[in-house]
Structures are given as C-alpha cells and as structure tokens.
PDB file of N, CA and C in Angstrom:
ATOM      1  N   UNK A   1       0.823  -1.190   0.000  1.00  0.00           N
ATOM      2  CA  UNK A   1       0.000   0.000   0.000  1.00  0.00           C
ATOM      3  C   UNK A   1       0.867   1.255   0.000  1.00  0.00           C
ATOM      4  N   UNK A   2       1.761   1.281   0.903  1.00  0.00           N
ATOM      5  CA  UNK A   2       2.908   2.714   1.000  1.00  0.00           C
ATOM      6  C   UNK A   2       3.597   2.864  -0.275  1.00  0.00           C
ATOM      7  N   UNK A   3       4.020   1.438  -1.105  1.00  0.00           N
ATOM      8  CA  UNK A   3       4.700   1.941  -2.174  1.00  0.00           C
ATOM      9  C   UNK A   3       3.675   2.245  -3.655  1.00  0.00           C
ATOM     10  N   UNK A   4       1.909   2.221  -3.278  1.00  0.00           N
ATOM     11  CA  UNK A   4       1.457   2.568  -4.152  1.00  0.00           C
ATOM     12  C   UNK A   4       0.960   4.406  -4.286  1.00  0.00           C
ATOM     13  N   UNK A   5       1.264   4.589  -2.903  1.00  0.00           N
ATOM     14  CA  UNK A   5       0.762   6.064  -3.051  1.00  0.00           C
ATOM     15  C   UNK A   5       2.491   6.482  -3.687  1.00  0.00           C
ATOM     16  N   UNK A   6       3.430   6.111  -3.485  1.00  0.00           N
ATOM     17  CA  UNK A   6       4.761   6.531  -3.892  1.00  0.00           C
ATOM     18  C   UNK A   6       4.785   6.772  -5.367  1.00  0.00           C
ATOM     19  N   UNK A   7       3.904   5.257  -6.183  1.00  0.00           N
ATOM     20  CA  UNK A   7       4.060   5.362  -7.378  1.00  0.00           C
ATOM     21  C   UNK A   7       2.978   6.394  -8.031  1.00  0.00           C
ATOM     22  N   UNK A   8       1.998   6.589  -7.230  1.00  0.00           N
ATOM     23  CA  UNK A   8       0.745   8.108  -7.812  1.00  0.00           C
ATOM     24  C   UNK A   8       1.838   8.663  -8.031  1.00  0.00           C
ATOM     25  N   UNK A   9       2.697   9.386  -6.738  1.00  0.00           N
ATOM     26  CA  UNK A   9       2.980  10.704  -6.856  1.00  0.00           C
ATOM     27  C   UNK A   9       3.806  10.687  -8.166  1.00  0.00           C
ATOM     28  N   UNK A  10       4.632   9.350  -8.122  1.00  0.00           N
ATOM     29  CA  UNK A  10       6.069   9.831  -9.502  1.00  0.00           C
ATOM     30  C   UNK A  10       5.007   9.281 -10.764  1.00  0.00           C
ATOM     31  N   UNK A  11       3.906   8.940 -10.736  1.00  0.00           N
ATOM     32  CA  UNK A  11       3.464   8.780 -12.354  1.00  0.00           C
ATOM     33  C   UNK A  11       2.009   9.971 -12.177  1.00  0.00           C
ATOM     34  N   UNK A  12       1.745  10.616 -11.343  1.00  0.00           N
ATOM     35  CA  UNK A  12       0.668  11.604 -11.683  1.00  0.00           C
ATOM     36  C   UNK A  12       1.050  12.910 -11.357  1.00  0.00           C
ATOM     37  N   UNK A  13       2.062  13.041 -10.561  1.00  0.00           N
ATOM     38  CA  UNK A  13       2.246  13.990  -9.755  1.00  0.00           C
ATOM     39  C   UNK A  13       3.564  14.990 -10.935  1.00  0.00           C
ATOM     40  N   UNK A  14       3.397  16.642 -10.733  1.00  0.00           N
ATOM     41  CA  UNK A  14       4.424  17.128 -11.678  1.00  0.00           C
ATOM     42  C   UNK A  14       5.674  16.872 -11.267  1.00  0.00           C
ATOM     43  N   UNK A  15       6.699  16.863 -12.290  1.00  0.00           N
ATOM     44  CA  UNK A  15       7.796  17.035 -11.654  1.00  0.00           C
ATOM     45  C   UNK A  15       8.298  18.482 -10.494  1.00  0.00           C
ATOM     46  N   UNK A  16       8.044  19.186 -10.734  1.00  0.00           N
ATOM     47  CA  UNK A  16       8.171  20.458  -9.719  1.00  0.00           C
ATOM     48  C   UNK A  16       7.491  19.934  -8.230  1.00  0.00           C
ATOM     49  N   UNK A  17       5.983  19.319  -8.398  1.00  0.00           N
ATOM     50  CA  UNK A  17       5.930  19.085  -7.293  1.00  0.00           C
ATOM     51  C   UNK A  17       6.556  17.846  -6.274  1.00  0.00           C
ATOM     52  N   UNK A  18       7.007  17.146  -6.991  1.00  0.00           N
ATOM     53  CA  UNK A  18       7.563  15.923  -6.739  1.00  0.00           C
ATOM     54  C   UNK A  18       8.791  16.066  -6.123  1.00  0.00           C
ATOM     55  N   UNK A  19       9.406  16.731  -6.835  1.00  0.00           N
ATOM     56  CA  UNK A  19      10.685  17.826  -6.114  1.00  0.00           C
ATOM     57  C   UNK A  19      10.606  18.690  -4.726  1.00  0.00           C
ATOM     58  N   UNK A  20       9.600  19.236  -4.804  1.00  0.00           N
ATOM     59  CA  UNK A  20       9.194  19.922  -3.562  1.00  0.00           C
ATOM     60  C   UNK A  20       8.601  19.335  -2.365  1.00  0.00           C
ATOM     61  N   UNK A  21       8.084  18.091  -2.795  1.00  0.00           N
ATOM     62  CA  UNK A  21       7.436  17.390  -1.302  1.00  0.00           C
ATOM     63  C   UNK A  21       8.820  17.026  -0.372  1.00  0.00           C
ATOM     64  N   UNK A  22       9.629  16.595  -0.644  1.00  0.00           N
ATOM     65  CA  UNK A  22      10.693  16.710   0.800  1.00  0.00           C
ATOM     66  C   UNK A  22      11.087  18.041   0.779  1.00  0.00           C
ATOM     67  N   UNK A  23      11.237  18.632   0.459  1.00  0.00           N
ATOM     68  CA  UNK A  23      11.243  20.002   0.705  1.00  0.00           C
ATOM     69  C   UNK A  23       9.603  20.446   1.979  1.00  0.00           C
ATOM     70  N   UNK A  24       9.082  20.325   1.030  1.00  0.00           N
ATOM     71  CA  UNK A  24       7.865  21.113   2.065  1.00  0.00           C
ATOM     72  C   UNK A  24       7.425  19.926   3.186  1.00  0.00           C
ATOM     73  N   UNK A  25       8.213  18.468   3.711  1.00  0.00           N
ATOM     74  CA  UNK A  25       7.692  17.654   4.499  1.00  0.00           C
ATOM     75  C   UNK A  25       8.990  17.975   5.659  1.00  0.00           C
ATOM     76  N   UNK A  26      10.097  18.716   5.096  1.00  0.00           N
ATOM     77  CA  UNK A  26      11.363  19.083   6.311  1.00  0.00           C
ATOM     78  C   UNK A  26      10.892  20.192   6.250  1.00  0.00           C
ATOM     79  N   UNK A  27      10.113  20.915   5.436  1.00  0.00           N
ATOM     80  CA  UNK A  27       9.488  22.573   6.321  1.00  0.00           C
ATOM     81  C   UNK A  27       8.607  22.384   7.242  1.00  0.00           C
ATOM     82  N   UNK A  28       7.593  21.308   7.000  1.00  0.00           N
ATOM     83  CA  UNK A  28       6.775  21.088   8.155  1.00  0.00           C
ATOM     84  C   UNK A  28       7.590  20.586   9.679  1.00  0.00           C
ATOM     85  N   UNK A  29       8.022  19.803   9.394  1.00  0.00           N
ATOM     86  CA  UNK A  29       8.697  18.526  10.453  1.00  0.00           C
ATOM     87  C   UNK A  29       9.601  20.288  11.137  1.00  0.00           C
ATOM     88  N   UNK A  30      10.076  21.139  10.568  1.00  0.00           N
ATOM     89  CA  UNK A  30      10.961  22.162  11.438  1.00  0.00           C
ATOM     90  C   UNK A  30      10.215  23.186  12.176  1.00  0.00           C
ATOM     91  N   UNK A  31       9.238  23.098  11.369  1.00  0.00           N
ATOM     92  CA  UNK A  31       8.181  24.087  12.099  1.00  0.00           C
ATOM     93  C   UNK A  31       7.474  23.324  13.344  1.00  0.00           C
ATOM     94  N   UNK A  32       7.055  21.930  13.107  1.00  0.00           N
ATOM     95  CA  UNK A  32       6.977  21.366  14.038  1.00  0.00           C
ATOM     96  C   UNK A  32       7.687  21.523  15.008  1.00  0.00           C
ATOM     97  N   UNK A  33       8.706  21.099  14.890  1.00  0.00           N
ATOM     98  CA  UNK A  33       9.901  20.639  16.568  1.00  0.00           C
ATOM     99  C   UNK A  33       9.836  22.322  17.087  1.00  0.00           C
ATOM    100  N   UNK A  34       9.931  23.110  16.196  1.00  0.00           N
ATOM    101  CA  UNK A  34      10.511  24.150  16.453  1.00  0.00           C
ATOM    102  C   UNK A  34       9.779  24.890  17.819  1.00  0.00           C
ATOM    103  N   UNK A  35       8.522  24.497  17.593  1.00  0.00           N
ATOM    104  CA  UNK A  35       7.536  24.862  18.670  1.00  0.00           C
ATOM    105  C   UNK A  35       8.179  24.052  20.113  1.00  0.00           C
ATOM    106  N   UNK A  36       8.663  23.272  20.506  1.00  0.00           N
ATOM    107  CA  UNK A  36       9.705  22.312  21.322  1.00  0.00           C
ATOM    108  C   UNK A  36      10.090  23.224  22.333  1.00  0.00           C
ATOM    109  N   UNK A  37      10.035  23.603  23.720  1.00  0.00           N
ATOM    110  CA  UNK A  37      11.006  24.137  24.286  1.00  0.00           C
ATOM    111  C   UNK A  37      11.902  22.844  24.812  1.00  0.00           C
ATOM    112  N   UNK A  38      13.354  23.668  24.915  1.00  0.00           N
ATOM    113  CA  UNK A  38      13.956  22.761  25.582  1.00  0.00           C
ATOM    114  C   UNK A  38      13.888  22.875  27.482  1.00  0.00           C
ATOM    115  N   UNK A  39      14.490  21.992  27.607  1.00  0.00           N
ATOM    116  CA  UNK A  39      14.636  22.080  29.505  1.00  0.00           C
ATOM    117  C   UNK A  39      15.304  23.409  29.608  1.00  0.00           C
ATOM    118  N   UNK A  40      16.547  23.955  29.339  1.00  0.00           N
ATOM    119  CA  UNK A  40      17.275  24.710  29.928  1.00  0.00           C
ATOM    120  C   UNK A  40      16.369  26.021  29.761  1.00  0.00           C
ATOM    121  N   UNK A  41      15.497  26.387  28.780  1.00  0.00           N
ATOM    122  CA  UNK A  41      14.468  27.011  28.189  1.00  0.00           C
ATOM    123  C   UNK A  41      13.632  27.507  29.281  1.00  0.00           C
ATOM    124  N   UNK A  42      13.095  26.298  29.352  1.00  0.00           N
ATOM    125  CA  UNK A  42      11.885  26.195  30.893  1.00  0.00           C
ATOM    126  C   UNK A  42      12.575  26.885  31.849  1.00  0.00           C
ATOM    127  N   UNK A  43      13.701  26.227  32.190  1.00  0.00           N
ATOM    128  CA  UNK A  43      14.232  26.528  33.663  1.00  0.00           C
ATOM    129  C   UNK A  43      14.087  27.956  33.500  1.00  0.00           C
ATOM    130  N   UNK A  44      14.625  28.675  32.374  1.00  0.00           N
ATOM    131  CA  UNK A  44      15.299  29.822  32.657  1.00  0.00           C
ATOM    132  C   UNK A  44      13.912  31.042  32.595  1.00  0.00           C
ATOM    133  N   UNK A  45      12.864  30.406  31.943  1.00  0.00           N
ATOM    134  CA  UNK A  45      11.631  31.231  32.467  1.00  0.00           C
ATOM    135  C   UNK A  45      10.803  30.799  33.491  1.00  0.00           C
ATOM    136  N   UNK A  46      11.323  29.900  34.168  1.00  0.00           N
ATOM    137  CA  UNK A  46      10.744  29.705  34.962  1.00  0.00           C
ATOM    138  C   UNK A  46      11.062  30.215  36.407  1.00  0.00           C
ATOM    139  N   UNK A  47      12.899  30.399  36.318  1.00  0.00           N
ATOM    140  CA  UNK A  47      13.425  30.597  37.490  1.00  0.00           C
ATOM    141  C   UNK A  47      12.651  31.741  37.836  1.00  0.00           C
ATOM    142  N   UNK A  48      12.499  33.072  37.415  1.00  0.00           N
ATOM    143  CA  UNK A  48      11.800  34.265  38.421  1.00  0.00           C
ATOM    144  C   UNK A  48      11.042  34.239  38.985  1.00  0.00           C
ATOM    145  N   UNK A  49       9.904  33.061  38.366  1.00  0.00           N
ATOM    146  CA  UNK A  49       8.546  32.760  39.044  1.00  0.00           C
ATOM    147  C   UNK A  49       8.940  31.691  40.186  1.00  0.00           C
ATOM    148  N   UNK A  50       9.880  30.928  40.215  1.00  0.00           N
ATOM    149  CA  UNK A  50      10.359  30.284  41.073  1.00  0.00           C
ATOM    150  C   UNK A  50      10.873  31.003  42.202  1.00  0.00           C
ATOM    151  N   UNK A  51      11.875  32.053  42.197  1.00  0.00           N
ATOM    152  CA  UNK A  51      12.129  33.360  42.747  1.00  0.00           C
ATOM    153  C   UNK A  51      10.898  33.994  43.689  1.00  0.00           C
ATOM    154  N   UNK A  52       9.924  34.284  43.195  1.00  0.00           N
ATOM    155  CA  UNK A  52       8.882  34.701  43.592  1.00  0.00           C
ATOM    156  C   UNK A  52       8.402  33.913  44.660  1.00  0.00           C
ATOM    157  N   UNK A  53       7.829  32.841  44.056  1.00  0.00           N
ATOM    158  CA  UNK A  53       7.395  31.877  44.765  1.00  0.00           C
ATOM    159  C   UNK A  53       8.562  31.679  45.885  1.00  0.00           C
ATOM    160  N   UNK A  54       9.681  31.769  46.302  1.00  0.00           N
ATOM    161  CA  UNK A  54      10.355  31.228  47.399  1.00  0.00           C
ATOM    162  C   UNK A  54      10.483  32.160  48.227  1.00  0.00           C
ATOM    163  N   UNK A  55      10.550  33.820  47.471  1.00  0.00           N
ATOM    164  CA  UNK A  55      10.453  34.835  48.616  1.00  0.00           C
ATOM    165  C   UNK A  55       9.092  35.073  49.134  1.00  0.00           C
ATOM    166  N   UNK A  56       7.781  34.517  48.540  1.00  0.00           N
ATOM    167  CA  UNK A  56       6.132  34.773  49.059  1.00  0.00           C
ATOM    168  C   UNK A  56       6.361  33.550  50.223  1.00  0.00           C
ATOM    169  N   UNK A  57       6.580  32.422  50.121  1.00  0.00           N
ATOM    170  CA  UNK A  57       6.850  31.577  50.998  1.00  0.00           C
ATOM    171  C   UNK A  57       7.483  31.852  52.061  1.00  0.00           C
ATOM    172  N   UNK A  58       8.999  32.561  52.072  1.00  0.00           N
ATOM    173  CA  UNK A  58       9.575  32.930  53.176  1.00  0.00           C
ATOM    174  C   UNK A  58       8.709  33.844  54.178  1.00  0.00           C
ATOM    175  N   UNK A  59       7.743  34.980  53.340  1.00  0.00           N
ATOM    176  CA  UNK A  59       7.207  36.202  54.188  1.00  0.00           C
ATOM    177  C   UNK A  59       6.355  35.641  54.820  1.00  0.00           C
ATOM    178  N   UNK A  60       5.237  34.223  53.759  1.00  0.00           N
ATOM    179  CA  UNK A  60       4.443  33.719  54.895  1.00  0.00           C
ATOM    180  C   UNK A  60       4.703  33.061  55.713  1.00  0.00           C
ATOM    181  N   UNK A  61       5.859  32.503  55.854  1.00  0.00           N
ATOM    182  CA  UNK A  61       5.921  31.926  57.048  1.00  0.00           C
ATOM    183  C   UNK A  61       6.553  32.608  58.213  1.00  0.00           C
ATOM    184  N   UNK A  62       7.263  33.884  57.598  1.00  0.00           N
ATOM    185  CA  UNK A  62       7.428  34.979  58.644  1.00  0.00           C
ATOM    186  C   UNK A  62       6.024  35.631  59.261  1.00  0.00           C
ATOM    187  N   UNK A  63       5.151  35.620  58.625  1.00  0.00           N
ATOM    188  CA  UNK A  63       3.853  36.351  59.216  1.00  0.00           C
ATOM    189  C   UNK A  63       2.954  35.053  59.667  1.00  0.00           C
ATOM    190  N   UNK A  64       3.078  33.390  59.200  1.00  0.00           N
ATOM    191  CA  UNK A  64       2.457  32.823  60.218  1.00  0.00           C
ATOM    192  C   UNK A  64       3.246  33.027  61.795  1.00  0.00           C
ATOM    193  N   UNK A  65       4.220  32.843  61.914  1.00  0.00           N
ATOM    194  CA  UNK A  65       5.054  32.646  62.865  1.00  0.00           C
ATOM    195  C   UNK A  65       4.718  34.425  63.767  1.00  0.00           C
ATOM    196  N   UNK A  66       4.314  34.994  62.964  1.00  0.00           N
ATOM    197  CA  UNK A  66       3.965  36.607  63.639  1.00  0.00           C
ATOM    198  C   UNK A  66       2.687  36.020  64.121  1.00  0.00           C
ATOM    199  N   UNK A  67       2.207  35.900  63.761  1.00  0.00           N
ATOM    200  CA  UNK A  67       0.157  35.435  63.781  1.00  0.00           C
ATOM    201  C   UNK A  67       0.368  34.540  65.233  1.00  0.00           C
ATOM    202  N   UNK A  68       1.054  33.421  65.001  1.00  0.00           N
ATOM    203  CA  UNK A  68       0.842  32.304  66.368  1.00  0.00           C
ATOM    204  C   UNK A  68       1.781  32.788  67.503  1.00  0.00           C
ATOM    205  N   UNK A  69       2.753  33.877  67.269  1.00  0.00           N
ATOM    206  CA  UNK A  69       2.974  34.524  68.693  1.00  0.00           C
ATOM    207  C   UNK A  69       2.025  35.519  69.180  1.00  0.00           C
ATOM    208  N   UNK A  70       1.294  36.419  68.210  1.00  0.00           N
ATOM    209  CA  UNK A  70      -0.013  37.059  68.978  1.00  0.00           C
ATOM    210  C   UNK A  70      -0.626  36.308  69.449  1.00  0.00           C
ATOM    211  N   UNK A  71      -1.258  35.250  68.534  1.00  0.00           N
ATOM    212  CA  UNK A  71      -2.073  34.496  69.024  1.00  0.00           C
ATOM    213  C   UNK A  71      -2.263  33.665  70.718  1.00  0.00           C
ATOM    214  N   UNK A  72      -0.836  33.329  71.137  1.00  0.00           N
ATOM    215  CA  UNK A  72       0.161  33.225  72.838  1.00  0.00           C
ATOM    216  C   UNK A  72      -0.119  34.112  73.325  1.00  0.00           C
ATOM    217  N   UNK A  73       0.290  35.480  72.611  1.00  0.00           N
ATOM    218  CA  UNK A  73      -0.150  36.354  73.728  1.00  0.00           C
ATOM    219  C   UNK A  73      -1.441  36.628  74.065  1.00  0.00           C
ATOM    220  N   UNK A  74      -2.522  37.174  72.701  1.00  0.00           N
ATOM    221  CA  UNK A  74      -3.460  36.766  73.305  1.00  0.00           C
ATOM    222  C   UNK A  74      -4.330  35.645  74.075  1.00  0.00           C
ATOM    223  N   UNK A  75      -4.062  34.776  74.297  1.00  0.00           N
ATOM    224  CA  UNK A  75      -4.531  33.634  74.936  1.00  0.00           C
ATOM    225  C   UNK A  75      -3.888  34.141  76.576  1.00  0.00           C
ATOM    226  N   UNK A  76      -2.758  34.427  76.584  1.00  0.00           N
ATOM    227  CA  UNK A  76      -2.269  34.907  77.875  1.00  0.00           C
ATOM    228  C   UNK A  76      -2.817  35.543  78.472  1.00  0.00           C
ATOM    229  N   UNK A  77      -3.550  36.946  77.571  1.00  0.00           N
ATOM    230  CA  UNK A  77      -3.649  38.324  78.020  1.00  0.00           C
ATOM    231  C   UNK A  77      -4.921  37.574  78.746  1.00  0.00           C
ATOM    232  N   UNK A  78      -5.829  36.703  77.799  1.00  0.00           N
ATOM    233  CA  UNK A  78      -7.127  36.196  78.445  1.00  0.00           C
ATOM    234  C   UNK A  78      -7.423  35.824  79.575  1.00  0.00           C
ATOM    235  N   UNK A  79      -6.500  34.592  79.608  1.00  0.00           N
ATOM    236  CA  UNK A  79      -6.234  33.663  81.030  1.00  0.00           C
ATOM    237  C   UNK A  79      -5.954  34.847  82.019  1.00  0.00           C
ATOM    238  N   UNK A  80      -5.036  35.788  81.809  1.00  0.00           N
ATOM    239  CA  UNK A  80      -4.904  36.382  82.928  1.00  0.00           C
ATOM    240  C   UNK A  80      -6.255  37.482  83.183  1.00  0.00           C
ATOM    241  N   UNK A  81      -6.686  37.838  82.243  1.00  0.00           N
ATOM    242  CA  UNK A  81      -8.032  38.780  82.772  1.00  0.00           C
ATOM    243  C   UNK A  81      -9.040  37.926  83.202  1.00  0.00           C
ATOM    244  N   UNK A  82      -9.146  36.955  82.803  1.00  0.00           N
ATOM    245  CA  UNK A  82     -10.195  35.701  83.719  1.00  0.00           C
ATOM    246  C   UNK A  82      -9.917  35.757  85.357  1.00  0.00           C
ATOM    247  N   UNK A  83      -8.180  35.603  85.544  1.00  0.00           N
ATOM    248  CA  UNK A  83      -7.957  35.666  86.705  1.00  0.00           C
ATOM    249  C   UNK A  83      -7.846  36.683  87.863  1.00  0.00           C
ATOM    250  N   UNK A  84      -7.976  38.029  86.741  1.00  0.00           N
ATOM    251  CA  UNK A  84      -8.072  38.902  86.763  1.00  0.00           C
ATOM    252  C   UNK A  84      -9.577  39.287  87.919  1.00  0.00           C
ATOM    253  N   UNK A  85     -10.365  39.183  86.671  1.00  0.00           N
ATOM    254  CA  UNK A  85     -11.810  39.230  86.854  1.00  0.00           C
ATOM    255  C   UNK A  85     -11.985  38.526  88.083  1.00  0.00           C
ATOM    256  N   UNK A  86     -11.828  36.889  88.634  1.00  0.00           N
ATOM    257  CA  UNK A  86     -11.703  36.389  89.559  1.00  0.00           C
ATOM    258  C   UNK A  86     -11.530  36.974  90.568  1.00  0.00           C
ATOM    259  N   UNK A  87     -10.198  37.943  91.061  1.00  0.00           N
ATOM    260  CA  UNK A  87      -9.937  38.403  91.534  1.00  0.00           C
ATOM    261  C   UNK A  87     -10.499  39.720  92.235  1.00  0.00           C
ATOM    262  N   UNK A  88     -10.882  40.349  91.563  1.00  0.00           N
ATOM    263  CA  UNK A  88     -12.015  41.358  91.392  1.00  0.00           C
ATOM    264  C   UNK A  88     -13.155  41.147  92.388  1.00  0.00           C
ATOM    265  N   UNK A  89     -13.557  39.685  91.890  1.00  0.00           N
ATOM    266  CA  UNK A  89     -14.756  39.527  92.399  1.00  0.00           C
ATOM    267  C   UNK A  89     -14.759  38.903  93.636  1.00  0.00           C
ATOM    268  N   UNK A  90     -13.775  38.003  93.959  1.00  0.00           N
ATOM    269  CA  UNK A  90     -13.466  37.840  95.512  1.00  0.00           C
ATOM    270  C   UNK A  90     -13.470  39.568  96.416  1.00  0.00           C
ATOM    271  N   UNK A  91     -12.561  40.014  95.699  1.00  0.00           N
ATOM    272  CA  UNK A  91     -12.047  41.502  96.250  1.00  0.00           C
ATOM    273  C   UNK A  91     -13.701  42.556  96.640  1.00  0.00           C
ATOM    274  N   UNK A  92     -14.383  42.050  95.289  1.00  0.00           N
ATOM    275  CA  UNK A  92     -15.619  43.032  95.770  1.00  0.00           C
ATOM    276  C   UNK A  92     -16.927  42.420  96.972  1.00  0.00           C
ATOM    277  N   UNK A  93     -16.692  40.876  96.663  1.00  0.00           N
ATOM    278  CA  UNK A  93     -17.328  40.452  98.368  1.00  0.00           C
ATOM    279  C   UNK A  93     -17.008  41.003  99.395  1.00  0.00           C
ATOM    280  N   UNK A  94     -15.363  40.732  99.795  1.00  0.00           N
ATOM    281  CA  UNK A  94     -15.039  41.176 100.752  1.00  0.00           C
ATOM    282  C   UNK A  94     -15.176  42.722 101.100  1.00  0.00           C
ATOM    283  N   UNK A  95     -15.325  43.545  99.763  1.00  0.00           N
ATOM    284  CA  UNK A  95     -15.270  44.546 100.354  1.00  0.00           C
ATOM    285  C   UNK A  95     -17.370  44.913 100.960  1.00  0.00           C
ATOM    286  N   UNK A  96     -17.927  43.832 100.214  1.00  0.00           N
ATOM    287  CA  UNK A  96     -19.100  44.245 100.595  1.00  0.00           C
ATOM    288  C   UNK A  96     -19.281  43.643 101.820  1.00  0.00           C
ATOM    289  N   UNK A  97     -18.901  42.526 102.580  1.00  0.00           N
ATOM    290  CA  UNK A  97     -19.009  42.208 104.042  1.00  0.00           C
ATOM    291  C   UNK A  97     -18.236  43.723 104.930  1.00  0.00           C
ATOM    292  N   UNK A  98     -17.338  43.900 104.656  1.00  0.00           N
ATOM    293  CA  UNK A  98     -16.600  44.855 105.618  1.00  0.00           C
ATOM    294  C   UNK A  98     -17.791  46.320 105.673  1.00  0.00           C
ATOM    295  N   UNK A  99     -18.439  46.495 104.131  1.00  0.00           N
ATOM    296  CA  UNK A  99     -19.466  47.536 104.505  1.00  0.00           C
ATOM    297  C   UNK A  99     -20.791  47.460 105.728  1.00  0.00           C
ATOM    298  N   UNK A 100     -20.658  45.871 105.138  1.00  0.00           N
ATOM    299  CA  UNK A 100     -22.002  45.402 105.377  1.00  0.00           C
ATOM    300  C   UNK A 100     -21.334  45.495 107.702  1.00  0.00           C
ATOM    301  N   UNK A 101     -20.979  45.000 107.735  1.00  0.00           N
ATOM    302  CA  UNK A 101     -20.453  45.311 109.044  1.00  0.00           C
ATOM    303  C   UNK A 101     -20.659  46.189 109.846  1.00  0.00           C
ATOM    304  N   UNK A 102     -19.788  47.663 108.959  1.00  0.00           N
ATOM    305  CA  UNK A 102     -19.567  49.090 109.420  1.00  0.00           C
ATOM    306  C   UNK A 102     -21.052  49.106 109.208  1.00  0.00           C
ATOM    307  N   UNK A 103     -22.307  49.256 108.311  1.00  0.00           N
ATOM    308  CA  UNK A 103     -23.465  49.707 109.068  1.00  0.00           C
ATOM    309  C   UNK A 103     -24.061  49.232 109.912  1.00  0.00           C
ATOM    310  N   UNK A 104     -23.755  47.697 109.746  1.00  0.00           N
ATOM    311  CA  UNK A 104     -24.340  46.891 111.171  1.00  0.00           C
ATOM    312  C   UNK A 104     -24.145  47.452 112.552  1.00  0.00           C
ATOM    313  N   UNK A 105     -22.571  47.966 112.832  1.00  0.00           N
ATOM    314  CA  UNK A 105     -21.725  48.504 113.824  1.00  0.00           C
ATOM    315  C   UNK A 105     -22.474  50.167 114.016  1.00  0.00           C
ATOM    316  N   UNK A 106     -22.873  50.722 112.873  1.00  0.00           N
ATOM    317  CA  UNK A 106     -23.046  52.004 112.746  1.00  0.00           C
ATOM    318  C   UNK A 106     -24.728  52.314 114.233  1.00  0.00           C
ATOM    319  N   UNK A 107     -25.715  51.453 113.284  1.00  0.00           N
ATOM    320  CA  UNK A 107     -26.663  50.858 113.825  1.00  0.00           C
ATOM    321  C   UNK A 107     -26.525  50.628 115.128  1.00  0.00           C
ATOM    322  N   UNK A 108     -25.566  49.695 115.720  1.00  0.00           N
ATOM    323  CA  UNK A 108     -25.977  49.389 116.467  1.00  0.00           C
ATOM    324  C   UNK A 108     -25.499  50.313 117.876  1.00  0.00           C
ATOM    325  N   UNK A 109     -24.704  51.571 117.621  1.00  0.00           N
ATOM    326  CA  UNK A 109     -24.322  52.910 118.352  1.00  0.00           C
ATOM    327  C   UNK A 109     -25.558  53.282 118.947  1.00  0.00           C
ATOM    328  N   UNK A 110     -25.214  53.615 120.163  1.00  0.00           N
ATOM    329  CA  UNK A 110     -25.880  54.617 120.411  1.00  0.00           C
ATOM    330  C   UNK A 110     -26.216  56.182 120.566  1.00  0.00           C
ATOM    331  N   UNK A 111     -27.125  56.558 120.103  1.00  0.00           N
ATOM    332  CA  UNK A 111     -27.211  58.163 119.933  1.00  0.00           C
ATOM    333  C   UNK A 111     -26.944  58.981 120.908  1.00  0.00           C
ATOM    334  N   UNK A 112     -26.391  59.848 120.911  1.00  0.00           N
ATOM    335  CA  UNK A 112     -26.314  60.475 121.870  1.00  0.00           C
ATOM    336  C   UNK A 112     -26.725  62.092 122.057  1.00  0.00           C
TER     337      UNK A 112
END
C-alpha cells in the first residue's frame, strides 16, 4: 500500500511538485519541533517565578510565625483577665461584708 501512493505521486504527480514534497515535508517537520522548548528554556523562564514563589513563601511563614505569637499572647492576656476578673470579684465580696459590718456597727451605736 505505502509503495502505491509513492508510485501516484512519480506517475501523476508534476515534476516540480515531486521535487518539492521533501522540501515542504522538512518545512513542516521544522516548524513542528521548532515549537519544542527545551529544559534549559523552561528553567530559565521559569526561574523568576520560582524566585517569587520562594520569597512569598519565606514572608508567609514569617507572618504565620507573627500570627501564632499574637495568638500566645493573646490567649495569655485572656487567662490572665479571667484571673483577673476572679480576683475582682473575691475583692468586691469582701469589700461588701466589711461595709455590710460598718453599718451593722453604725446601727448598732448609740445616739447620743
């Protein structure tokens, strides 16, 4: 079958064009590859975006590492205003017995 389309071309085909088909089948085949990048190609447009990408990486993990030490502190600041608050509120019993006292004491004076 392959060597009958061979014989079309050299018994139908012109001579000019007959001449020109390897010609115009290594113009295709170059235009083809040509589209091809190579590796070193890639790399070398690729490196800036690679660049990029390694300094966005570095900052985020400089600003997670910012984020989860607020984050300590706030949790700290909390715990301690809880204990805070705690504190407070023991502090304001006592101070309401000691009132509660002085009018009891006040009361129980006599006038004079």
């Amino acid at each position: 079958m392959g060597w009958d389309i061979v014989n079309y071309w050299k018994n139908y085909m012109s001579p000019t064009v007959t001449k020109m088909a390897p010609a115009l089948v290594i113009l295709v085949g170059a235009l083809g590859l040509g589209g091809c990048a190579t590796k070193g190609y890639v790399r070398e447009q690729i490196a800036p975006v690679s660049q990029r990408v390694d300094a966005l990486e570095t900052q985020l993990q400089a600003t997670d590492g910012t984020a989860k030490s607020a984050l300590a502190e706030a949790q700290a600041a909390s715990g301690q205003s809880q204990n805070n608050g705690q504190r407070i509120d023991q502090l304001n019993a006592r101070v309401d017995g000691i009132e509660q006292r002085q009018q009891e004491s006040q009361r129980k004076r006599p006038r004079n």
